[in-house]
N, C-alpha and C. Protein backbone atom coordinates (compact mmCIF):
# COMPACT_ATOMS: atom_id res chain seq x y z
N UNK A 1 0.82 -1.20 0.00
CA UNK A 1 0.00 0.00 0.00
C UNK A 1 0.87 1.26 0.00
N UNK A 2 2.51 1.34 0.82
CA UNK A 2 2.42 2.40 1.03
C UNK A 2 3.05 2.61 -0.39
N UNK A 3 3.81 1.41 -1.08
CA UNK A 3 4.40 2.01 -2.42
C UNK A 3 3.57 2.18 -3.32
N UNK A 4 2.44 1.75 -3.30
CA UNK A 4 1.04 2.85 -4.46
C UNK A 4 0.73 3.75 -3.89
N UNK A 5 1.33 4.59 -2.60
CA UNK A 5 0.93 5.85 -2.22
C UNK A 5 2.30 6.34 -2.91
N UNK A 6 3.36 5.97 -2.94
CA UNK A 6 4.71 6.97 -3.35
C UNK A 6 3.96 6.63 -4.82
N UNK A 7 3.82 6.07 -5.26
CA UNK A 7 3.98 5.96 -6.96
C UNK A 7 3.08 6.50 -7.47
N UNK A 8 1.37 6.64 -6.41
CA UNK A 8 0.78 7.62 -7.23
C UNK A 8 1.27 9.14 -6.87
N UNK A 9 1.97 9.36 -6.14
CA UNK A 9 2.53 10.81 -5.21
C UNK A 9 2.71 11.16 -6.47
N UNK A 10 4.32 10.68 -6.85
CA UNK A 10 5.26 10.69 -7.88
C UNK A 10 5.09 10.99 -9.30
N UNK A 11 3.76 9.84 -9.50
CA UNK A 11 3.26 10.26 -10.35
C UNK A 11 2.38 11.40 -11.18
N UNK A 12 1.79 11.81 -9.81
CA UNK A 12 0.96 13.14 -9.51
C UNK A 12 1.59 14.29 -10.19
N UNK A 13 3.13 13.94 -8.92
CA UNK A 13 3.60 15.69 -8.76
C UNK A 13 4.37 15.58 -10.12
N UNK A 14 5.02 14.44 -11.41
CA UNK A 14 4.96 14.48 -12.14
C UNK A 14 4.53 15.64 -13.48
N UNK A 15 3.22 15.04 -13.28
CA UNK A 15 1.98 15.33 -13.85
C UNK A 15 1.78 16.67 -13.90
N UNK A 16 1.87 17.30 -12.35
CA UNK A 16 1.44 18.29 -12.01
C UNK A 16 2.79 19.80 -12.17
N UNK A 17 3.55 19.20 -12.48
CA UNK A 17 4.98 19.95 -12.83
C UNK A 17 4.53 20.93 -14.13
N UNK A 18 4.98 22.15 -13.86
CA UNK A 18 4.72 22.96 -14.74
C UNK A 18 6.33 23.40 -15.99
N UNK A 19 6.52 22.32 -16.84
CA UNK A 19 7.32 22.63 -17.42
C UNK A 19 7.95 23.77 -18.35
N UNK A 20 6.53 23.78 -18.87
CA UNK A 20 6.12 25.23 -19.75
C UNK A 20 6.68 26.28 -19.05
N UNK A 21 6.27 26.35 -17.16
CA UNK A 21 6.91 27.55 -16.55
C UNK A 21 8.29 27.85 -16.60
N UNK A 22 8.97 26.07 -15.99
CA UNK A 22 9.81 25.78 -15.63
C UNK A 22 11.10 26.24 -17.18
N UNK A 23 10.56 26.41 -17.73
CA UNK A 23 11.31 26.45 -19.33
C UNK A 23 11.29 27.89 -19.71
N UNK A 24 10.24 28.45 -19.34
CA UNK A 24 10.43 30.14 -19.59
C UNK A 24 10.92 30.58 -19.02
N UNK A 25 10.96 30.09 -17.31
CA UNK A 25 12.36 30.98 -15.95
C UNK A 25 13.42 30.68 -16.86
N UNK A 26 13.69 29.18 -16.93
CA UNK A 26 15.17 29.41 -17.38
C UNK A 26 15.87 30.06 -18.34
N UNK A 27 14.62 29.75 -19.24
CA UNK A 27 15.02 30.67 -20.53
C UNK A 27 15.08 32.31 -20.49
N UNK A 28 14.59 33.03 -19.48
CA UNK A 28 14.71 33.95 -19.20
C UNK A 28 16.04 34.21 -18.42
N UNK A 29 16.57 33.19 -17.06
CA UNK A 29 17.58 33.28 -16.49
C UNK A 29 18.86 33.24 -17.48
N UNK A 30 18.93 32.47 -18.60
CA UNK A 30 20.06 32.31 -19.16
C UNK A 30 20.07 33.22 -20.24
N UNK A 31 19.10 33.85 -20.94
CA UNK A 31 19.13 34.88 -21.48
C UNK A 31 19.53 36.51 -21.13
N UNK A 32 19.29 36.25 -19.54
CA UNK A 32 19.53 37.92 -18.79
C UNK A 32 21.06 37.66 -18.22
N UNK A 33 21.59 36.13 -18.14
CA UNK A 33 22.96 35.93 -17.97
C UNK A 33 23.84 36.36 -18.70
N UNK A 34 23.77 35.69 -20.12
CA UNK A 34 24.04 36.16 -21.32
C UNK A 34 24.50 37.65 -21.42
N UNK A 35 23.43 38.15 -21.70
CA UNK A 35 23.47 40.03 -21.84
C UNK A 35 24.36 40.26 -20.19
N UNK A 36 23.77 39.89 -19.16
CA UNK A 36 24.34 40.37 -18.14
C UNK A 36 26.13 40.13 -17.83
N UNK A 37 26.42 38.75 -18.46
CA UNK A 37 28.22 38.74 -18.54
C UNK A 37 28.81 39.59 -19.54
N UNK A 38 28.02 39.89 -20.73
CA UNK A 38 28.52 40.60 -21.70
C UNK A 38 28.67 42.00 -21.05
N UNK A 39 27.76 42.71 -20.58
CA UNK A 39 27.40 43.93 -19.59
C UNK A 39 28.79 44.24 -18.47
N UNK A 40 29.27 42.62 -17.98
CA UNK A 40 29.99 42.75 -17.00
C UNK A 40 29.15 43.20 -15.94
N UNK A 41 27.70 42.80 -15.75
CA UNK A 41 26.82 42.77 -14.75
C UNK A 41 27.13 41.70 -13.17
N UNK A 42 27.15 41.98 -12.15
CA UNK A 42 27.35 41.65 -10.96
C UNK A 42 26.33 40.53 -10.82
N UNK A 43 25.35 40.93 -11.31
CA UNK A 43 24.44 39.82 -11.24
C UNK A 43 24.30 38.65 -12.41
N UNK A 44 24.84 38.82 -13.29
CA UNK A 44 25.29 37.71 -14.17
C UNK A 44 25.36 36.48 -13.96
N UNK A 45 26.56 36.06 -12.47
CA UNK A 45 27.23 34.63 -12.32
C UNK A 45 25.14 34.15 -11.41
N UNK A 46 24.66 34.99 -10.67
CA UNK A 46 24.02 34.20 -9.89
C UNK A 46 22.80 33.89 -11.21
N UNK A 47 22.54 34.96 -11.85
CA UNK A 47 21.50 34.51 -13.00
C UNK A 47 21.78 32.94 -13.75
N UNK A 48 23.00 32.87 -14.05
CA UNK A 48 23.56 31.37 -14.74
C UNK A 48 23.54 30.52 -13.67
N UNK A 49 23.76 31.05 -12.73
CA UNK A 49 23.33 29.66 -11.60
C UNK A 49 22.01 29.13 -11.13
N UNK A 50 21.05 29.95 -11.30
CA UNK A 50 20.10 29.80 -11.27
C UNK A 50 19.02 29.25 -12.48
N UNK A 51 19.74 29.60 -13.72
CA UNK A 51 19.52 29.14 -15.04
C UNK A 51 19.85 28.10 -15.16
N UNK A 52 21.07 27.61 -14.65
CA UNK A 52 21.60 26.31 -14.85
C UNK A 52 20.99 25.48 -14.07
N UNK A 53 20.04 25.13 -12.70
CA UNK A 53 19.56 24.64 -11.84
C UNK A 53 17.71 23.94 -12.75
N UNK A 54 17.76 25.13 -12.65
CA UNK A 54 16.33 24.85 -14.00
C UNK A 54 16.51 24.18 -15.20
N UNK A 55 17.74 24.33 -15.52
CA UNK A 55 17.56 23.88 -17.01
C UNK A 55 17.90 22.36 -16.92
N UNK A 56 18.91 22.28 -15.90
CA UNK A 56 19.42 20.84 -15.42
C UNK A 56 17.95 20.21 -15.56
N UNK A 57 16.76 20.76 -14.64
CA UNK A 57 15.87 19.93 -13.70
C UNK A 57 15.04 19.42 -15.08
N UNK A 58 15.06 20.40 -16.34
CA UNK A 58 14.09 20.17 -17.43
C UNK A 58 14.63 19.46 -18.21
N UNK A 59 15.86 19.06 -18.45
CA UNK A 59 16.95 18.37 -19.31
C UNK A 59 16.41 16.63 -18.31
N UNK A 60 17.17 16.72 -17.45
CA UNK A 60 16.41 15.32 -16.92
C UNK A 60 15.16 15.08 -16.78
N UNK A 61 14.00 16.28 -16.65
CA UNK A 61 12.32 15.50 -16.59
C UNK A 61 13.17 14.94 -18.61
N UNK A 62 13.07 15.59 -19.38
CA UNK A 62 13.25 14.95 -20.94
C UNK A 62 14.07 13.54 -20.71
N UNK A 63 14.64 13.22 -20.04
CA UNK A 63 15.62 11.89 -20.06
C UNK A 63 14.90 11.43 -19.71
N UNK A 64 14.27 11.28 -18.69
CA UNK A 64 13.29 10.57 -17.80
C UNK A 64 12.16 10.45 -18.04
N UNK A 65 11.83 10.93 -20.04
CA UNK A 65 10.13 10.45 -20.04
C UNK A 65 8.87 11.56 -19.52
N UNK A 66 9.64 12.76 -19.25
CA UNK A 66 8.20 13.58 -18.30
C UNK A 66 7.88 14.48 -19.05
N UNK A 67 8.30 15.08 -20.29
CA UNK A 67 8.00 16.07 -20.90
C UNK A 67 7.09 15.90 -22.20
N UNK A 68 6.12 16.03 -22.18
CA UNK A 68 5.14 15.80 -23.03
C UNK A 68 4.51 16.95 -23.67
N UNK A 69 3.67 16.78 -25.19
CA UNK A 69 3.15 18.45 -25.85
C UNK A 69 2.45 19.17 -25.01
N UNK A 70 1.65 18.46 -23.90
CA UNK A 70 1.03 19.60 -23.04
C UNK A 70 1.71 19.91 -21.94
N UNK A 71 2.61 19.42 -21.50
CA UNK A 71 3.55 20.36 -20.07
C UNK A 71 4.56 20.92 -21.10
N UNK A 72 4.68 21.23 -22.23
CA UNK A 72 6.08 22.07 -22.84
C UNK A 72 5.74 22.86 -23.58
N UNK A 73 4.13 22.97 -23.34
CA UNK A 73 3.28 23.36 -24.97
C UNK A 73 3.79 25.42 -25.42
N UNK A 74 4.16 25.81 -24.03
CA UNK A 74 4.27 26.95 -23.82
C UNK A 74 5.86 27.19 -23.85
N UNK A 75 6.99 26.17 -23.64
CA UNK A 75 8.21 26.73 -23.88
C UNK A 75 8.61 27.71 -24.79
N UNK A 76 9.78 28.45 -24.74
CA UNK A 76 10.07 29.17 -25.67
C UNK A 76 10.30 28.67 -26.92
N UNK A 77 10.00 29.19 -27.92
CA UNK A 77 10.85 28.93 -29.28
C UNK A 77 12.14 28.53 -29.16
N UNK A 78 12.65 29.83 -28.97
CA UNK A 78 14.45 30.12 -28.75
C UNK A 78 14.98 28.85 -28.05
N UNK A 79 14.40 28.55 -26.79
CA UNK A 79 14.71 27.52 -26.27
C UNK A 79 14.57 26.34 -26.49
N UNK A 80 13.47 25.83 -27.39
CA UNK A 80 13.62 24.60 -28.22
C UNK A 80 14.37 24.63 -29.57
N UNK A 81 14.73 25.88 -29.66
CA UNK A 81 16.06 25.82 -31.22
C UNK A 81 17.27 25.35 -30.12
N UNK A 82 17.44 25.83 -28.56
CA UNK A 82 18.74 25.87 -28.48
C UNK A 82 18.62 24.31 -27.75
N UNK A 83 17.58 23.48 -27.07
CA UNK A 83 17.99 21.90 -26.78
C UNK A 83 18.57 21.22 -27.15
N UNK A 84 19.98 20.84 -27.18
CA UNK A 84 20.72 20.09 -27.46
C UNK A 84 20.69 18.59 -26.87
N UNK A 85 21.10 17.37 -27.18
CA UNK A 85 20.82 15.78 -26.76
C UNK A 85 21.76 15.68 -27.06
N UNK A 86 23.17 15.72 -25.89
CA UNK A 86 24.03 15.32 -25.50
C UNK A 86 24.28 13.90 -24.95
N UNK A 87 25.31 13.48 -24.83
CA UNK A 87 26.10 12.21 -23.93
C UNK A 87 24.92 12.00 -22.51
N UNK A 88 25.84 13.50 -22.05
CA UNK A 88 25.62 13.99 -20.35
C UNK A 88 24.46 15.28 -20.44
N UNK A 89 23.99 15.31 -19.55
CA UNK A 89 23.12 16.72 -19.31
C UNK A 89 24.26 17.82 -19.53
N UNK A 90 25.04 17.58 -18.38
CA UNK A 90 26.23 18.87 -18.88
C UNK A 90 26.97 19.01 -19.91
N UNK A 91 26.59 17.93 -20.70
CA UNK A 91 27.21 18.31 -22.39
C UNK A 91 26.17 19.32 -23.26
N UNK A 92 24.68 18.87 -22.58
CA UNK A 92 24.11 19.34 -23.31
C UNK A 92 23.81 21.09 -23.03
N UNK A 93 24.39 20.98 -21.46
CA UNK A 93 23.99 22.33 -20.51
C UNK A 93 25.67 23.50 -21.50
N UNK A 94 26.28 22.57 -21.43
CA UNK A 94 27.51 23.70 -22.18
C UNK A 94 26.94 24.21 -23.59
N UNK A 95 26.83 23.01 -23.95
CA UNK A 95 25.99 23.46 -25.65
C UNK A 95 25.19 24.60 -25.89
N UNK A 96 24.26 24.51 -24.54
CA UNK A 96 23.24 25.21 -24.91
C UNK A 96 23.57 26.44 -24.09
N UNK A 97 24.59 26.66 -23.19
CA UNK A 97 25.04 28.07 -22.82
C UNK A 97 25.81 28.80 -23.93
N UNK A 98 26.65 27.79 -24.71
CA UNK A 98 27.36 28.35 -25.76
C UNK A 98 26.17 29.21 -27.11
N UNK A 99 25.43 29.04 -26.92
CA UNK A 99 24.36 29.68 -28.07
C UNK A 99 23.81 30.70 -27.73
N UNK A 100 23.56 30.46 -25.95
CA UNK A 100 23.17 31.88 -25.09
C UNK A 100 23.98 32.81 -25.24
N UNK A 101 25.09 32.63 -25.08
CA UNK A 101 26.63 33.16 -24.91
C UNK A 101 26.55 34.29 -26.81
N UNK A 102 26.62 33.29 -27.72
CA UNK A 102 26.63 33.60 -28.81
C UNK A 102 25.60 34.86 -29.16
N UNK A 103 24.23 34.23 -28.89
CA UNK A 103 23.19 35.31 -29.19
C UNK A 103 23.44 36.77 -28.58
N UNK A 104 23.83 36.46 -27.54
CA UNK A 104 24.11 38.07 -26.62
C UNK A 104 25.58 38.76 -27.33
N UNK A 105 25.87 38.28 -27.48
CA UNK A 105 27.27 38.64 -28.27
C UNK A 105 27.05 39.42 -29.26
N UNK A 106 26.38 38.56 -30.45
CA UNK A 106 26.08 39.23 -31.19
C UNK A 106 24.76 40.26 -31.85
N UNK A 107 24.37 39.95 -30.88
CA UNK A 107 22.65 41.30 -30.62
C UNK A 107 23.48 42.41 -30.30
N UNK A 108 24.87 42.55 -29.31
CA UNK A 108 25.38 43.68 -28.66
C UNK A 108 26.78 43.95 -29.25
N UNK A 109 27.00 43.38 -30.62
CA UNK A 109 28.34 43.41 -31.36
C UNK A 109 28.10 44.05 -32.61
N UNK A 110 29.01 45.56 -33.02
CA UNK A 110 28.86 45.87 -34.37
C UNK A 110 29.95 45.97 -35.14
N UNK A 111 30.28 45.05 -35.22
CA UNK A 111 31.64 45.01 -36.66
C UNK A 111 31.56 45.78 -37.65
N UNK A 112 30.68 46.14 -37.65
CA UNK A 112 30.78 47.05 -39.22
C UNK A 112 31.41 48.57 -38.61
N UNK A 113 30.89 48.50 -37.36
CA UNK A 113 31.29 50.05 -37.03
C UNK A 113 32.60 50.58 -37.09
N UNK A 114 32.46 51.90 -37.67
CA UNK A 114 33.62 52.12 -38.43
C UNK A 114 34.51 52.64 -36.28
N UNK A 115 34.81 52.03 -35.80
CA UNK A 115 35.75 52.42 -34.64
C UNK A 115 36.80 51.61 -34.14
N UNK A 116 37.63 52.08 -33.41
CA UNK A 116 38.55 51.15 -32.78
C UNK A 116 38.10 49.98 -32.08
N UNK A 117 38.43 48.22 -31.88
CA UNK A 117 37.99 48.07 -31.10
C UNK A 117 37.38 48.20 -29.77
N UNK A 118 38.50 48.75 -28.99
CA UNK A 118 37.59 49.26 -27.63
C UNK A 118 36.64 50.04 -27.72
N UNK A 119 36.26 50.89 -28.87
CA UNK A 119 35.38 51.70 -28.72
C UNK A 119 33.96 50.76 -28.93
N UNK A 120 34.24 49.77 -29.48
CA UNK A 120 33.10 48.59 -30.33
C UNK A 120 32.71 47.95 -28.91
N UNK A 121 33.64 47.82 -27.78
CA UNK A 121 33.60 46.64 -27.12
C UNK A 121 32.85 47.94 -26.12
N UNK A 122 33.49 48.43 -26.23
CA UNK A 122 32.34 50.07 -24.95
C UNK A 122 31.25 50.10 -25.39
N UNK A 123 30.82 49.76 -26.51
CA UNK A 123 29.67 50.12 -27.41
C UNK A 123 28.60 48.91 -26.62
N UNK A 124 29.12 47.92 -27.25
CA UNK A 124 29.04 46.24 -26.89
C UNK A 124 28.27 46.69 -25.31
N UNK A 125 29.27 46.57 -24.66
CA UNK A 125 28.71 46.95 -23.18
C UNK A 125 27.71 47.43 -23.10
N UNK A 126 27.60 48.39 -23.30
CA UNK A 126 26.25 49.34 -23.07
C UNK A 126 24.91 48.51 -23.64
N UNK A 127 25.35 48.10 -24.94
CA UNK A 127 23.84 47.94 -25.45
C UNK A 127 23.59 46.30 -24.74
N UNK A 128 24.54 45.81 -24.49
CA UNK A 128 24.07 44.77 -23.37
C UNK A 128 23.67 45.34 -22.08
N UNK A 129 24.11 46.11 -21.48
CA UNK A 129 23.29 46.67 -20.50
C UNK A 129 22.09 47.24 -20.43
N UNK A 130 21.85 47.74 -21.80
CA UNK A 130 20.61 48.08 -22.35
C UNK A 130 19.76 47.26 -22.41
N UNK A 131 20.00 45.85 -23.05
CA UNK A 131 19.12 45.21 -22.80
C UNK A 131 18.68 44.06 -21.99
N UNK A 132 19.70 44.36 -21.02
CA UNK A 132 19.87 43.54 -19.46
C UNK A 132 18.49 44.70 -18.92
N UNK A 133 18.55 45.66 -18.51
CA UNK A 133 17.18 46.85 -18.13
C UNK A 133 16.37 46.59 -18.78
N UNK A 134 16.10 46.41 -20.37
CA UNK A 134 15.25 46.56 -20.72
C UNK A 134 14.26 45.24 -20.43
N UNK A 135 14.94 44.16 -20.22
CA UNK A 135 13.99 42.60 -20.07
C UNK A 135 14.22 42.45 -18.37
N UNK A 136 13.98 43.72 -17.70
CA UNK A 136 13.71 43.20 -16.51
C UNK A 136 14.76 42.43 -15.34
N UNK A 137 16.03 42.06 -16.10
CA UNK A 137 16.96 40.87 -15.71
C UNK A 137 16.93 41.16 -13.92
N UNK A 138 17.38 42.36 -13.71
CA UNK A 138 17.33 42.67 -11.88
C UNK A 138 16.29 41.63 -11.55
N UNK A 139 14.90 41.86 -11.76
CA UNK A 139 13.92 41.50 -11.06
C UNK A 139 14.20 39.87 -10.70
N UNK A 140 14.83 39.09 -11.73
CA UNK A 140 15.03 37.69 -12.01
C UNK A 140 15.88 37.26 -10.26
N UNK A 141 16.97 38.09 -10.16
CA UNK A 141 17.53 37.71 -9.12
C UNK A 141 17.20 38.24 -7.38
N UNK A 142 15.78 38.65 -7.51
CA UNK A 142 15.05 39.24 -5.99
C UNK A 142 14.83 37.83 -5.88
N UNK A 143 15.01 37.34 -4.32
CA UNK A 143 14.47 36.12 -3.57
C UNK A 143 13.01 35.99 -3.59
């Protein structure tokens, strides 16, 4: 009896897991990381740690069978271009920081501009900071 009480528990809280949510925090956390390391934002390292915690937890419900069209139905786009199916979760967790990494880079990179580098990379900065403010990123890291 009591292991058809754990297995329907399990199964429940399963069930009852909001992946869709669970997939937009992160995708939001690793996106405001992104802009925020480029920024040289303070709050950067804890955003990727917190991104990385989520994304871990949604990478294994997928190993494990739990992610189905109606708990993911709401994930991001962006974030199902960037799922990678790695070896390891953390093969797949580097993969898919490396694209975060990339996108912010180059949303906040202008090569064409006719300036010195540092002036490109000052440039760089800002408009990652720009759009670290503009998506809210602070709010991500209030308890």
């Amino acid at each position: 009896l009591t292991a058809v009480i754990l297995l329907a528990t399990a199964t429940s809280a399963a069930a009852d897991t909001d992946y869709s949510g669970l997939g937009r925090r992160a995708y939001a956390l690793w996106d405001c990381a992104a802009f925020g390391f480029v920024a040289e934002d303070e709050r950067a390292a804890d955003l990727f740690e917190l991104g990385h915690a989520q994304m871990t937890e949604l990478l294994e419900a997928g190993r494990d069978g739990k992610l189905t069209d109606t708990n993911t139905k709401d994930i991001p786009i962006g974030l199902s271009r960037y799922l990678i199916d790695g070896p390891t979760i953390e093969f797949s967790l580097g993969c898919m920081w490396a694209q975060f990494s990339k996108h912010a880079f180059d949303e906040t990179f202008d090569a064409d501009l006719q300036a010195s580098f540092d002036e490109k990379e000052e440039l760089q900065k800002l408009k990652a900071t720009t759009e670290f403010q503009d998506k809210n990123c602070a709010l991500l890291t209030v308890p």
